[in-house]
PDB file of N, CA and C in Angstrom:
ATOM      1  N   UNK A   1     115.300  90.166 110.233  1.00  0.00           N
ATOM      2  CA  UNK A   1     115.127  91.429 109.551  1.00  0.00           C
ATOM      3  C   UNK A   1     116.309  91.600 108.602  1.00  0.00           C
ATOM      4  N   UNK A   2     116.274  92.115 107.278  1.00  0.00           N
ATOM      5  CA  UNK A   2     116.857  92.438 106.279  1.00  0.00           C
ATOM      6  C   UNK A   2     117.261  93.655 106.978  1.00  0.00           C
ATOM      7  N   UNK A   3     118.347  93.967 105.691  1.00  0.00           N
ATOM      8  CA  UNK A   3     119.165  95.370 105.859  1.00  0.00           C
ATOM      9  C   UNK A   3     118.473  96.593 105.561  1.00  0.00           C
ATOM     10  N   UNK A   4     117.442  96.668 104.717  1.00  0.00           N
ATOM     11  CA  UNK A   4     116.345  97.414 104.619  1.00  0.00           C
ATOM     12  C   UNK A   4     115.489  97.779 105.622  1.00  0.00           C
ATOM     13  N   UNK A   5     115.672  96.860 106.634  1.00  0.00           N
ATOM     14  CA  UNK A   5     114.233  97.125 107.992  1.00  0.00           C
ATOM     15  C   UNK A   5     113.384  95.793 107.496  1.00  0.00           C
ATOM     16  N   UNK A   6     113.200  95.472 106.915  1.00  0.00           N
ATOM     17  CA  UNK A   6     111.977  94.663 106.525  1.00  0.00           C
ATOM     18  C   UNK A   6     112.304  93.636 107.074  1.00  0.00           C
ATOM     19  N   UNK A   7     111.192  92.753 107.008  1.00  0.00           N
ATOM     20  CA  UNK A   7     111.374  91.297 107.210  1.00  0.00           C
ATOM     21  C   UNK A   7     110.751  90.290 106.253  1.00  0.00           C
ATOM     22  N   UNK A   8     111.816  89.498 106.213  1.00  0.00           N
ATOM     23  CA  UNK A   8     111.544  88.651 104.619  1.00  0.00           C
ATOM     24  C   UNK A   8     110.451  87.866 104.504  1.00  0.00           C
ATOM     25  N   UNK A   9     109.829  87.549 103.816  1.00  0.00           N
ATOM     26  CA  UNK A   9     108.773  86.682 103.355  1.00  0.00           C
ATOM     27  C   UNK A   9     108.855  85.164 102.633  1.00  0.00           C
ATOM     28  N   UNK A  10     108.117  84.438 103.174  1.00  0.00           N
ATOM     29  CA  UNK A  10     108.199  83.401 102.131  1.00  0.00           C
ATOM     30  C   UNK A  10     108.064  83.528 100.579  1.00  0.00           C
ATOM     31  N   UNK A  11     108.203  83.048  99.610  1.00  0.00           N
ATOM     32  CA  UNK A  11     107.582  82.653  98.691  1.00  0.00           C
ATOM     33  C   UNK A  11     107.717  84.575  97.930  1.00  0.00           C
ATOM     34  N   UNK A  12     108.545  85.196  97.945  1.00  0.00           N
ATOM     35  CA  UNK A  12     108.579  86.596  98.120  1.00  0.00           C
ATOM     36  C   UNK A  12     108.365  87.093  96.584  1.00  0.00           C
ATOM     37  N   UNK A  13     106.992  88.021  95.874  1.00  0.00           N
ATOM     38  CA  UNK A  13     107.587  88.165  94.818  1.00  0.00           C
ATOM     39  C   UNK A  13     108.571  89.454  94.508  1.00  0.00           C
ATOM     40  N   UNK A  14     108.928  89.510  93.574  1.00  0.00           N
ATOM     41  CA  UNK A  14     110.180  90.354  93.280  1.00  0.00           C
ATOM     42  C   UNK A  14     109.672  90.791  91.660  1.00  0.00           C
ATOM     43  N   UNK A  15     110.410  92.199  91.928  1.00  0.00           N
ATOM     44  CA  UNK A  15     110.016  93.104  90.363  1.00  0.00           C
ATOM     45  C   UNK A  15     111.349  94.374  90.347  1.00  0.00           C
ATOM     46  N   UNK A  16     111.686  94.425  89.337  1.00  0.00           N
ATOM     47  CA  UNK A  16     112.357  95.628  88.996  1.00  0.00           C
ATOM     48  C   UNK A  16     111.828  97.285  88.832  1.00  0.00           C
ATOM     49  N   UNK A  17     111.845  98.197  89.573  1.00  0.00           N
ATOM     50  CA  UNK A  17     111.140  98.941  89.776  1.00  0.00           C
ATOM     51  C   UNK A  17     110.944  99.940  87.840  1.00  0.00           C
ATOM     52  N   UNK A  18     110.024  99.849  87.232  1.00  0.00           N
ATOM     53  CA  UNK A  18     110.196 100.623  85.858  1.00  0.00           C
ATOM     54  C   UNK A  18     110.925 101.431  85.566  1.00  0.00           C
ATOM     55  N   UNK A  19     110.620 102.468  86.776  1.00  0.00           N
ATOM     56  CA  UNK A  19     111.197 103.951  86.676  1.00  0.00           C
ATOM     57  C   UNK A  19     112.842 104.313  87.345  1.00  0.00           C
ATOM     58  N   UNK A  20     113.313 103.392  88.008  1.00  0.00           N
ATOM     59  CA  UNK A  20     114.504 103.325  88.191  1.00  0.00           C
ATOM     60  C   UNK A  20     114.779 101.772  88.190  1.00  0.00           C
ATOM     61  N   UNK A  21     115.860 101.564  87.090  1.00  0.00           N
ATOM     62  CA  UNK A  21     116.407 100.277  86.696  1.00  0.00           C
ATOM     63  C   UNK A  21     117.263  99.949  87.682  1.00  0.00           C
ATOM     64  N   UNK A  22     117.580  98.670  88.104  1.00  0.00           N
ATOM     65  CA  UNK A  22     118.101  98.467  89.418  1.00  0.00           C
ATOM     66  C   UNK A  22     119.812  97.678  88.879  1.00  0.00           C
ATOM     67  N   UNK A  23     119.898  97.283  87.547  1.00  0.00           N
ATOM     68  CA  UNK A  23     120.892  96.698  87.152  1.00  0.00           C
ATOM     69  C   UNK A  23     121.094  95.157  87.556  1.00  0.00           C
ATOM     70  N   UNK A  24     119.538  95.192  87.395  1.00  0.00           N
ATOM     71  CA  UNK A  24     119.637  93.574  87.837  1.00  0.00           C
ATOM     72  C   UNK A  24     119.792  92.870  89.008  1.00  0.00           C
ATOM     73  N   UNK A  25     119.392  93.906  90.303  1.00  0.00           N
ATOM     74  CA  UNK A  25     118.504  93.439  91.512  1.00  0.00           C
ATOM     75  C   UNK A  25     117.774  93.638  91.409  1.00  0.00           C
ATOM     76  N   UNK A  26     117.177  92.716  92.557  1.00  0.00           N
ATOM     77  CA  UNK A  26     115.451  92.720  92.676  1.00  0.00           C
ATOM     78  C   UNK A  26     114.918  93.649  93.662  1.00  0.00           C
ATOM     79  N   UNK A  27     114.021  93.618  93.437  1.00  0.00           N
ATOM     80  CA  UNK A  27     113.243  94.261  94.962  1.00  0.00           C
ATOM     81  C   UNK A  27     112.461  93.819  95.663  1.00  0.00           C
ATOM     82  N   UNK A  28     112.213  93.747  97.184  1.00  0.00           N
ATOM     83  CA  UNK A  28     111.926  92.753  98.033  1.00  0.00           C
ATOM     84  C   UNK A  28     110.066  93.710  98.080  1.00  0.00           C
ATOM     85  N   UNK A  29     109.075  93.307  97.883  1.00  0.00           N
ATOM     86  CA  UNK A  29     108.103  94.071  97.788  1.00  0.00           C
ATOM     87  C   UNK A  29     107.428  93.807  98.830  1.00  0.00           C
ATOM     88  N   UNK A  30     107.049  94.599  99.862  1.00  0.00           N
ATOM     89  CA  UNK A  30     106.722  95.279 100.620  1.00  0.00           C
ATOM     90  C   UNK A  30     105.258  95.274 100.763  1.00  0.00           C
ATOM     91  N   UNK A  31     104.213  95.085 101.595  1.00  0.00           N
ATOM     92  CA  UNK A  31     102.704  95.336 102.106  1.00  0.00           C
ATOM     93  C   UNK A  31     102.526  96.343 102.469  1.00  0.00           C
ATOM     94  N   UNK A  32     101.167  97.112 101.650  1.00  0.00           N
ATOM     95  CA  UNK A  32     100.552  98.001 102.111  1.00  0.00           C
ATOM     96  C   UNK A  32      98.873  98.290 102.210  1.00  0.00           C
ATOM     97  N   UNK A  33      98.488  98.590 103.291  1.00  0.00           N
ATOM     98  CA  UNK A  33      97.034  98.752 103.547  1.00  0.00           C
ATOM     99  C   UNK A  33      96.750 100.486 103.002  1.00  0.00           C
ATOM    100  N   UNK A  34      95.878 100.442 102.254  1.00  0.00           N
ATOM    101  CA  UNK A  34      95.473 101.898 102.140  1.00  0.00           C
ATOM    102  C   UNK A  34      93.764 102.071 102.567  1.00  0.00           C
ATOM    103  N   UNK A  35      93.138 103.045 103.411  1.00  0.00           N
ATOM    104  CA  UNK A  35      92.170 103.360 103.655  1.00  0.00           C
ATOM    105  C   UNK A  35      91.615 104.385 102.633  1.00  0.00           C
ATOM    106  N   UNK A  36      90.295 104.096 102.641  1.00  0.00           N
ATOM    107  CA  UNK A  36      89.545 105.091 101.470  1.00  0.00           C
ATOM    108  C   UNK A  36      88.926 105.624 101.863  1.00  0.00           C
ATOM    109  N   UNK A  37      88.478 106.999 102.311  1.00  0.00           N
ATOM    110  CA  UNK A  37      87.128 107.790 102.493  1.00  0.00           C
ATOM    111  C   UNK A  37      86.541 108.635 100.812  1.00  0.00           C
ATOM    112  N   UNK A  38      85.601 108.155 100.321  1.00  0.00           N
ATOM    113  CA  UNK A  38      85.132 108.893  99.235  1.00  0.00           C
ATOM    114  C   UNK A  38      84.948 110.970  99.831  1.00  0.00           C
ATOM    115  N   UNK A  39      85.287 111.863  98.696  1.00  0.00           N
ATOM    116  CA  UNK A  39      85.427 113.257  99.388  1.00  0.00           C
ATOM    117  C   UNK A  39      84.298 113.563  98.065  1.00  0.00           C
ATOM    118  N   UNK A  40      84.176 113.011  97.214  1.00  0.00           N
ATOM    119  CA  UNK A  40      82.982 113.379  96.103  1.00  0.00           C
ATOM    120  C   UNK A  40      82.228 112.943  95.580  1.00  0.00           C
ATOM    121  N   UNK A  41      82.618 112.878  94.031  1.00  0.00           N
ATOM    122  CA  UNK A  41      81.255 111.736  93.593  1.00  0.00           C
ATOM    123  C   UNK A  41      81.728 110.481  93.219  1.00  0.00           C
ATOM    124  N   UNK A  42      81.225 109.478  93.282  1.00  0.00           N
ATOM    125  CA  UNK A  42      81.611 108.434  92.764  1.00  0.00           C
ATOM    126  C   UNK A  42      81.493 107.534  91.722  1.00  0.00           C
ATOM    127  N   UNK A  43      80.307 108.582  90.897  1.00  0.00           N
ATOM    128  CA  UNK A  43      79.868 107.749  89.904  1.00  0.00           C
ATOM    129  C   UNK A  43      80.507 107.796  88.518  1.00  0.00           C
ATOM    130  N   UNK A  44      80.309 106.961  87.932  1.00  0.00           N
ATOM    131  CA  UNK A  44      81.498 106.676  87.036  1.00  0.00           C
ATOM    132  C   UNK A  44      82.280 106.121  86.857  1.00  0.00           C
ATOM    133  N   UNK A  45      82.619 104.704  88.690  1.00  0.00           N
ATOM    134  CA  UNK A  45      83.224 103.984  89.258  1.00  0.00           C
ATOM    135  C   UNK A  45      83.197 102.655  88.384  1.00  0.00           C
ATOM    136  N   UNK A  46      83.799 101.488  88.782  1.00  0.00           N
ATOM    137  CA  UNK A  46      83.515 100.352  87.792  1.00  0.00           C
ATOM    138  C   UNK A  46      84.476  99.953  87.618  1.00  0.00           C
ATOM    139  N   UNK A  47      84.745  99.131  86.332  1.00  0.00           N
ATOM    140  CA  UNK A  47      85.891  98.629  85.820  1.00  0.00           C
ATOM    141  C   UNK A  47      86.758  99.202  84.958  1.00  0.00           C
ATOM    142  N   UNK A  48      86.214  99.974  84.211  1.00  0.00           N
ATOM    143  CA  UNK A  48      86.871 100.979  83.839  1.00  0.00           C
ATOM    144  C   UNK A  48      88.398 101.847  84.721  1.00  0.00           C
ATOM    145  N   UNK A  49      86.789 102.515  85.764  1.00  0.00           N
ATOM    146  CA  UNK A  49      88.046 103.339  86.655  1.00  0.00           C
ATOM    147  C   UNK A  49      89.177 102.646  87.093  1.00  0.00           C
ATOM    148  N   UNK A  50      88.446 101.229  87.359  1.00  0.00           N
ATOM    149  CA  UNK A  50      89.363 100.473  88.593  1.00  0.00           C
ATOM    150  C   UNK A  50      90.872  99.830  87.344  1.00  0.00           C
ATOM    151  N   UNK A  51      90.799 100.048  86.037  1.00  0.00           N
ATOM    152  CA  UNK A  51      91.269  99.595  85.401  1.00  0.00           C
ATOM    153  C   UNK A  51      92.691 100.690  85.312  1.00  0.00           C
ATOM    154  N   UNK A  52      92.031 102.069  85.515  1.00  0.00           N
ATOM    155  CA  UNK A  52      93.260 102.914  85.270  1.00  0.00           C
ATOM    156  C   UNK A  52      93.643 103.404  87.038  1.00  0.00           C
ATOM    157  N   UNK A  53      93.055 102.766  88.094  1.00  0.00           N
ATOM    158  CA  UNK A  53      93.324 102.550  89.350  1.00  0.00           C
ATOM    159  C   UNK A  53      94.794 101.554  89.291  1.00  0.00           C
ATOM    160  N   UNK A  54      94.365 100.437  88.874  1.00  0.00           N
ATOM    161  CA  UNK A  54      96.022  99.193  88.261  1.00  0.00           C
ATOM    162  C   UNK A  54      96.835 100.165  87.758  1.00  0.00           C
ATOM    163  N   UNK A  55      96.848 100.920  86.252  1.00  0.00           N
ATOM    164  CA  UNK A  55      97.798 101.358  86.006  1.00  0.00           C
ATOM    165  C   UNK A  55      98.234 102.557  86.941  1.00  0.00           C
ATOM    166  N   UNK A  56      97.673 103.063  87.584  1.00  0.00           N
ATOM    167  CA  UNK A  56      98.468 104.745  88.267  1.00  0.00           C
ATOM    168  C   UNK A  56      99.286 103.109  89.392  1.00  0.00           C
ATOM    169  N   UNK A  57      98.918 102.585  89.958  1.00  0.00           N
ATOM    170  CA  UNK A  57      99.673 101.888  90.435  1.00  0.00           C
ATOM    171  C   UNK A  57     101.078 100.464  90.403  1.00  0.00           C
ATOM    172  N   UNK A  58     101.000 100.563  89.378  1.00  0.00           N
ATOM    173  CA  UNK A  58     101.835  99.782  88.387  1.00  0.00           C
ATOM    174  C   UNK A  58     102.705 100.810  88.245  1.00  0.00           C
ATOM    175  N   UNK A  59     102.092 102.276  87.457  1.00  0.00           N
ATOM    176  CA  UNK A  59     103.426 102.760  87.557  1.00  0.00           C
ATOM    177  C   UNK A  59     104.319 103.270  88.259  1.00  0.00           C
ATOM    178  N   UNK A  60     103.969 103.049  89.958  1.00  0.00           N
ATOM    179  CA  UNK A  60     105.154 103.245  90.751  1.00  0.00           C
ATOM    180  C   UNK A  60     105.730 102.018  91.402  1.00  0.00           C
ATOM    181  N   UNK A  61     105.272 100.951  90.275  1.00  0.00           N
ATOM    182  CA  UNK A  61     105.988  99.532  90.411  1.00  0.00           C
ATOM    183  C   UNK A  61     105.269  98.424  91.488  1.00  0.00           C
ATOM    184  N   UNK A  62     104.173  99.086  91.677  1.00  0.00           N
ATOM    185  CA  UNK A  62     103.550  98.072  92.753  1.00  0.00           C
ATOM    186  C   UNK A  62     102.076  97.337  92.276  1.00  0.00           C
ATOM    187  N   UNK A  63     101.465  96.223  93.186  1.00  0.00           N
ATOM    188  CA  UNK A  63     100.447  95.575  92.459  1.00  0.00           C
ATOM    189  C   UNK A  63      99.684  95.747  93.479  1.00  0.00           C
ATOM    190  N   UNK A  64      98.256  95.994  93.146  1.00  0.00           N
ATOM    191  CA  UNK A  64      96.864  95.482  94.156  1.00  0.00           C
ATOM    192  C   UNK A  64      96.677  94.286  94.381  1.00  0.00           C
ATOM    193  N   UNK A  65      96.409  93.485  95.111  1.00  0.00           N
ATOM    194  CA  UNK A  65      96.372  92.027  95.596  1.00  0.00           C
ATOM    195  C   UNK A  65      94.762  92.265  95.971  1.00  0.00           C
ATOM    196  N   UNK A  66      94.150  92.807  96.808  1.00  0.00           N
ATOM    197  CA  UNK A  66      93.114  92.446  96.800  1.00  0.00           C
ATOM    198  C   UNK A  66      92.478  94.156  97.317  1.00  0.00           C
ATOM    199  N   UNK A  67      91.130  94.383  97.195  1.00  0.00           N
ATOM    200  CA  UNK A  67      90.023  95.080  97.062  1.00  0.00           C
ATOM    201  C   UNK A  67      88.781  94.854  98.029  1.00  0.00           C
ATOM    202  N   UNK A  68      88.420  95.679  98.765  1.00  0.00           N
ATOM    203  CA  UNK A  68      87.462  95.428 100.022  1.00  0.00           C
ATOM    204  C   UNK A  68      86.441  96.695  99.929  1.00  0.00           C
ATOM    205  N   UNK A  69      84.968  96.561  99.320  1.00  0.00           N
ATOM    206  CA  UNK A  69      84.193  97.791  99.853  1.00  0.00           C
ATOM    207  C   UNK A  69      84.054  97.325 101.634  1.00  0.00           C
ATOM    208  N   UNK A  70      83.743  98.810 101.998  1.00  0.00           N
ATOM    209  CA  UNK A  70      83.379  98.423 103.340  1.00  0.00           C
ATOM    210  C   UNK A  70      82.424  99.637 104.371  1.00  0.00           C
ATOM    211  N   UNK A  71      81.321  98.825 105.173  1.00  0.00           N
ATOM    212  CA  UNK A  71      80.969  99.940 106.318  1.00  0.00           C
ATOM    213  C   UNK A  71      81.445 100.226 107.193  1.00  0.00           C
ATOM    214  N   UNK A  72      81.379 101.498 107.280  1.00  0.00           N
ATOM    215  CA  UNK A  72      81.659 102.491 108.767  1.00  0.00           C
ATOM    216  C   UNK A  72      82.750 103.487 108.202  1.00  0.00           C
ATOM    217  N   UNK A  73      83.500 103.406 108.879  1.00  0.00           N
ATOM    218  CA  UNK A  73      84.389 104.769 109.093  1.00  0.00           C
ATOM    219  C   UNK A  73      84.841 104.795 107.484  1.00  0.00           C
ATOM    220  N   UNK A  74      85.279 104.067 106.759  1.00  0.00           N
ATOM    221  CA  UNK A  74      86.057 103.825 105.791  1.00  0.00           C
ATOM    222  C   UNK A  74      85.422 103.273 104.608  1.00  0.00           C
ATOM    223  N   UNK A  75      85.313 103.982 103.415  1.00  0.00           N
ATOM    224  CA  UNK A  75      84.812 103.424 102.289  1.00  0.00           C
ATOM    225  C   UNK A  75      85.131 102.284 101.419  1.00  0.00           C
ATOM    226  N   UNK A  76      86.700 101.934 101.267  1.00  0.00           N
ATOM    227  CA  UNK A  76      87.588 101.108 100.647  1.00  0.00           C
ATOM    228  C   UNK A  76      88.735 101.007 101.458  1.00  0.00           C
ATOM    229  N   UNK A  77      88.991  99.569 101.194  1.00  0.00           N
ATOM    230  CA  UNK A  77      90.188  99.272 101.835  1.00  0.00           C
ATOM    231  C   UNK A  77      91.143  98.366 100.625  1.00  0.00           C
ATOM    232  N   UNK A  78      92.268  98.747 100.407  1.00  0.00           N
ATOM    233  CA  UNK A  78      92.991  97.739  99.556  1.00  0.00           C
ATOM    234  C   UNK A  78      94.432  97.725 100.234  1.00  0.00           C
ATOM    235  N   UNK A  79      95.018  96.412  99.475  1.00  0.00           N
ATOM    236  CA  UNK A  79      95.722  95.525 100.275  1.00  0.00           C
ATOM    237  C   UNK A  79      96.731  95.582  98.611  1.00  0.00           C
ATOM    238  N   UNK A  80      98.034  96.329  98.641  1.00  0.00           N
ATOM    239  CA  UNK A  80      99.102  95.835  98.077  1.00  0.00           C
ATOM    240  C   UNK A  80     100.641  95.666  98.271  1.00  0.00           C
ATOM    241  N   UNK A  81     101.264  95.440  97.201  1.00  0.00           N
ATOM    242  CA  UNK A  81     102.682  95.648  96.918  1.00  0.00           C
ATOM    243  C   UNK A  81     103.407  96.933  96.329  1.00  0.00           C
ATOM    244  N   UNK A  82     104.454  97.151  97.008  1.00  0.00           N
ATOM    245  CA  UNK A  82     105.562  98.332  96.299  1.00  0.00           C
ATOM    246  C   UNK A  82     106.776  98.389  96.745  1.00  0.00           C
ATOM    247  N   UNK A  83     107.320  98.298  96.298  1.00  0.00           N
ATOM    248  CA  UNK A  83     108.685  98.568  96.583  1.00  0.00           C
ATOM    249  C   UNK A  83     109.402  99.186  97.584  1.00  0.00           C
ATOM    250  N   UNK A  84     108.733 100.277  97.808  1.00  0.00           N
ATOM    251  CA  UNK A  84     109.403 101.167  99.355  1.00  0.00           C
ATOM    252  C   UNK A  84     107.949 102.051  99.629  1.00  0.00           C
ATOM    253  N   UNK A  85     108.095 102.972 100.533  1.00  0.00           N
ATOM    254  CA  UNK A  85     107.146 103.975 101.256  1.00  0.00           C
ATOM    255  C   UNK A  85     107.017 105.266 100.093  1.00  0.00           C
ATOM    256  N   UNK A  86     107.991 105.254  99.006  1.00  0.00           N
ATOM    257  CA  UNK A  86     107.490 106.466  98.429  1.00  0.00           C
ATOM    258  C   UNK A  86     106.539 105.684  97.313  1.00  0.00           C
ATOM    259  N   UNK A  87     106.814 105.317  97.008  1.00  0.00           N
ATOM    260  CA  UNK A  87     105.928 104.384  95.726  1.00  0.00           C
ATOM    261  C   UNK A  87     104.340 103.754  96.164  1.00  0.00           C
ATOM    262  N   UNK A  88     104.526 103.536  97.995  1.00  0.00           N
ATOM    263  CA  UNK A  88     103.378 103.319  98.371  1.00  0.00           C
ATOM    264  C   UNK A  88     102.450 104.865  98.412  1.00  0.00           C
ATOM    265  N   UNK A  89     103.051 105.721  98.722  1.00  0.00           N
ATOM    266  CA  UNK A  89     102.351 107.267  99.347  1.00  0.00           C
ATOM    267  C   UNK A  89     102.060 107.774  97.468  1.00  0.00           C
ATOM    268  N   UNK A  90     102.600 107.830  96.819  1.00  0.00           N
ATOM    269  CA  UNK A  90     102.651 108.458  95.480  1.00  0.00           C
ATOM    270  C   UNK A  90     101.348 107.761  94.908  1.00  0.00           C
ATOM    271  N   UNK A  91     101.454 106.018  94.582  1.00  0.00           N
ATOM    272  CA  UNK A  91     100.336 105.857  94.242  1.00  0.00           C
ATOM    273  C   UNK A  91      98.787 105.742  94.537  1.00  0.00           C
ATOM    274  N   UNK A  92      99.082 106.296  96.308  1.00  0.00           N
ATOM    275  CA  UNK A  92      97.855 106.324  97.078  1.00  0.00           C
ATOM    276  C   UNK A  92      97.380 107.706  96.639  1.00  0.00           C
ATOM    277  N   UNK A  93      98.134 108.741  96.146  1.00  0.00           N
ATOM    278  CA  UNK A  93      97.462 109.794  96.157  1.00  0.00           C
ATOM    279  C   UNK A  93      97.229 110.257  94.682  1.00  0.00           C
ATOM    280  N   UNK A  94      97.710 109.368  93.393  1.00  0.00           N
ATOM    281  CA  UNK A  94      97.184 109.162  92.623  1.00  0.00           C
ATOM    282  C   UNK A  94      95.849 108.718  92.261  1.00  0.00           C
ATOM    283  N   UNK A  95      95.523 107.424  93.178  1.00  0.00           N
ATOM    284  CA  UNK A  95      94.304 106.786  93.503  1.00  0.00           C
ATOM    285  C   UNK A  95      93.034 107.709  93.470  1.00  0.00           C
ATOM    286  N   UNK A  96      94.164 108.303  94.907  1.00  0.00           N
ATOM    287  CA  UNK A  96      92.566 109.065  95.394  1.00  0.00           C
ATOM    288  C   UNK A  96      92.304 110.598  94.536  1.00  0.00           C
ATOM    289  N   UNK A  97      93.169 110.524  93.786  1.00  0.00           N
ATOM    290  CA  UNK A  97      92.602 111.669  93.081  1.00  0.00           C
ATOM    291  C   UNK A  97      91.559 111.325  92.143  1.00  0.00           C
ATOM    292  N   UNK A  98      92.022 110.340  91.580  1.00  0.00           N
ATOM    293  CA  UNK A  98      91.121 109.555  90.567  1.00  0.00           C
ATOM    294  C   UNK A  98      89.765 109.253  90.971  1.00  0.00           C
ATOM    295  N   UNK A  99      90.052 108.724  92.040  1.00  0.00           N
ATOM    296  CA  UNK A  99      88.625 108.344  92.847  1.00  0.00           C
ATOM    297  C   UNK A  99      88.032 109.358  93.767  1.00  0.00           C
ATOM    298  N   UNK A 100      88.433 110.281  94.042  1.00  0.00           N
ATOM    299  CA  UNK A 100      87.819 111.544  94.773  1.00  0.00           C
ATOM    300  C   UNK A 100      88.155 110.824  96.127  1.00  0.00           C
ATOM    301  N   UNK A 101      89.223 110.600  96.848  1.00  0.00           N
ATOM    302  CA  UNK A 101      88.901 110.014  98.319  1.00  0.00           C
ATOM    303  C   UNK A 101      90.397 110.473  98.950  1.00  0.00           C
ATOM    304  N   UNK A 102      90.104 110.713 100.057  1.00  0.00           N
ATOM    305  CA  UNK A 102      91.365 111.122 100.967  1.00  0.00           C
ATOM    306  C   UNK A 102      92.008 109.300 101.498  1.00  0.00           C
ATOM    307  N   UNK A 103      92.985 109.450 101.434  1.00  0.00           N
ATOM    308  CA  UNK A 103      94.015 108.254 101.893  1.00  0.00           C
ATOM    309  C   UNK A 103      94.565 108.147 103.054  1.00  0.00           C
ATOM    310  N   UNK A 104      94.167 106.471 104.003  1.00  0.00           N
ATOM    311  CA  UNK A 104      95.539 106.643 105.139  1.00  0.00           C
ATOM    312  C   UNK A 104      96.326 105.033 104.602  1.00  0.00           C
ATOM    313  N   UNK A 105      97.561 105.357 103.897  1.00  0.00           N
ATOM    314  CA  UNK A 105      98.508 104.069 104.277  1.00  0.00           C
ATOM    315  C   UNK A 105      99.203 104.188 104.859  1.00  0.00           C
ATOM    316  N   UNK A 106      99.227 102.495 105.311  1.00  0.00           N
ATOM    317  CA  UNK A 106      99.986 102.116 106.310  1.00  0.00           C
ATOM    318  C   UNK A 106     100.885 100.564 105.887  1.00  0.00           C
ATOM    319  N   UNK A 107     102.468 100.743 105.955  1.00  0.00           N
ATOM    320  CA  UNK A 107     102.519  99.442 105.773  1.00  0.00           C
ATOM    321  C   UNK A 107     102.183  98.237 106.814  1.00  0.00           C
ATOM    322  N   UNK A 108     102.404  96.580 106.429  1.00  0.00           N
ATOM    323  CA  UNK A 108     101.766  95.764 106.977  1.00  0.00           C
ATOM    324  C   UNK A 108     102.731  95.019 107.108  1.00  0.00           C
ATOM    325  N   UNK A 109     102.771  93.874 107.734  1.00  0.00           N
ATOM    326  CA  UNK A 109     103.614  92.930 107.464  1.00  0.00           C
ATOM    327  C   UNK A 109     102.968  91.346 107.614  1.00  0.00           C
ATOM    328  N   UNK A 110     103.149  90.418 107.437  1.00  0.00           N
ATOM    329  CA  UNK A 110     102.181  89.207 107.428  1.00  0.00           C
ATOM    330  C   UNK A 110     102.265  88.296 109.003  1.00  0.00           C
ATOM    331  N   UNK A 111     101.300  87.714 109.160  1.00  0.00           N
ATOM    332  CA  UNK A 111     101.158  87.010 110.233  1.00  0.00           C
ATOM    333  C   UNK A 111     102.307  86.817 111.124  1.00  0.00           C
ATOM    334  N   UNK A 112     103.176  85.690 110.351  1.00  0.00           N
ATOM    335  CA  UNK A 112     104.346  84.981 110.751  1.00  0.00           C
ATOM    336  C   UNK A 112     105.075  86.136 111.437  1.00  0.00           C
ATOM    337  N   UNK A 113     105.608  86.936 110.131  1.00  0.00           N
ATOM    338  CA  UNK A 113     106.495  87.960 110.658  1.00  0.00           C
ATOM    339  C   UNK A 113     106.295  88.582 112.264  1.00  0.00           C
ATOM    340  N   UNK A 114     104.633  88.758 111.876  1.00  0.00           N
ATOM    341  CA  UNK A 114     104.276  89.520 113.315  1.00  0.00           C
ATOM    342  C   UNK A 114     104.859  88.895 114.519  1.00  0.00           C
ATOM    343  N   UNK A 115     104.301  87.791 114.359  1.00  0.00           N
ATOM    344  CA  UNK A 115     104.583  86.588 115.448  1.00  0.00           C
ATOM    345  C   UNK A 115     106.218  86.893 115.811  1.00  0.00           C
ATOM    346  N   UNK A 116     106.820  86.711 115.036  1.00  0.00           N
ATOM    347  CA  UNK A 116     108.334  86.315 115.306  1.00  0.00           C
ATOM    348  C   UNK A 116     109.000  87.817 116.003  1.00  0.00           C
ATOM    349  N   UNK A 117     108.158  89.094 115.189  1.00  0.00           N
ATOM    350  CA  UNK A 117     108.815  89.979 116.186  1.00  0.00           C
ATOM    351  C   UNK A 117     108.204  90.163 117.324  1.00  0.00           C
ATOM    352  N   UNK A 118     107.126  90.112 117.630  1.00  0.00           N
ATOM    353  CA  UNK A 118     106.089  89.429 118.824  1.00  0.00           C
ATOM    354  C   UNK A 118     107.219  88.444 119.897  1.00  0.00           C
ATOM    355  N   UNK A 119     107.248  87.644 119.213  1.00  0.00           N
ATOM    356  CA  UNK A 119     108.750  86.863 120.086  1.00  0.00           C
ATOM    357  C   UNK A 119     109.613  87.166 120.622  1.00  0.00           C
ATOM    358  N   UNK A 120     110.405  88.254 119.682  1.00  0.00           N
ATOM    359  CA  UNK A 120     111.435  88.764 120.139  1.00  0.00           C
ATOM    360  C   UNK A 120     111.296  90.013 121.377  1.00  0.00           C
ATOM    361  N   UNK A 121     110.310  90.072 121.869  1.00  0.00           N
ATOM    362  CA  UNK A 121     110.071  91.344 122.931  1.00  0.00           C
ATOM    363  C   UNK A 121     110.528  90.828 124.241  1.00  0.00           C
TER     364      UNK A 121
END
């Protein structure tokens, strides 16, 4: 575990956060799961939306990695990067404004990691 809490990653990517310049550190970017329940309408959805979905999330410095419709409890599920917990919560509720849907994130951490703190118990 890093000094942050986190635990490091292989192959880790790294970004300078836009909105606060770091002076030339990086930032160790971070997994996050966000849950989707739609609260309205949805039509109008597409590539478009999903296009200014990237940017509200870009601009709190983080990336979508991947995109999941899904049944049952939960309408959407996506899987990204950000920098810390406020940048994850800010652009989740950007999202869902955009998209009419109430939000639960949660960060994640990857397999390995699990394992190793799994180990350590």
């Amino acid at each position: 575990m890093n000094l942050n809490g986190r635990f490091p990653r292989k192959a880790v990517p790294t970004i300078t956060h836009p909105n606060k310049p770091l002076s030339g550190l990086e930032v160790i970017m971070a997994i996050y799961v966000t849950l989707y329940n739609y609260t309205g309408p949805i039509k109008g959805g597409g590539p478009e939306r999903f296009k200014q979905v990237q940017e509200a999330v870009a601009a709190e410095g983080g990336k979508i990695l991947q995109v999941y419709g899904l049944l049952g409890t939960h309408d959407v599920m996506s899987i990204g990067e950000f920098p810390d917990n406020r940048a994850a919560m800010k652009a989740a509720a950007k999202v869902g404004g955009l998209i009419h849907a109430s939000t639960n994130t949660m960060p994640a951490i990857e397999q390995d990691d699990f394992l190793r703190l799994l180990s350590e118990l």
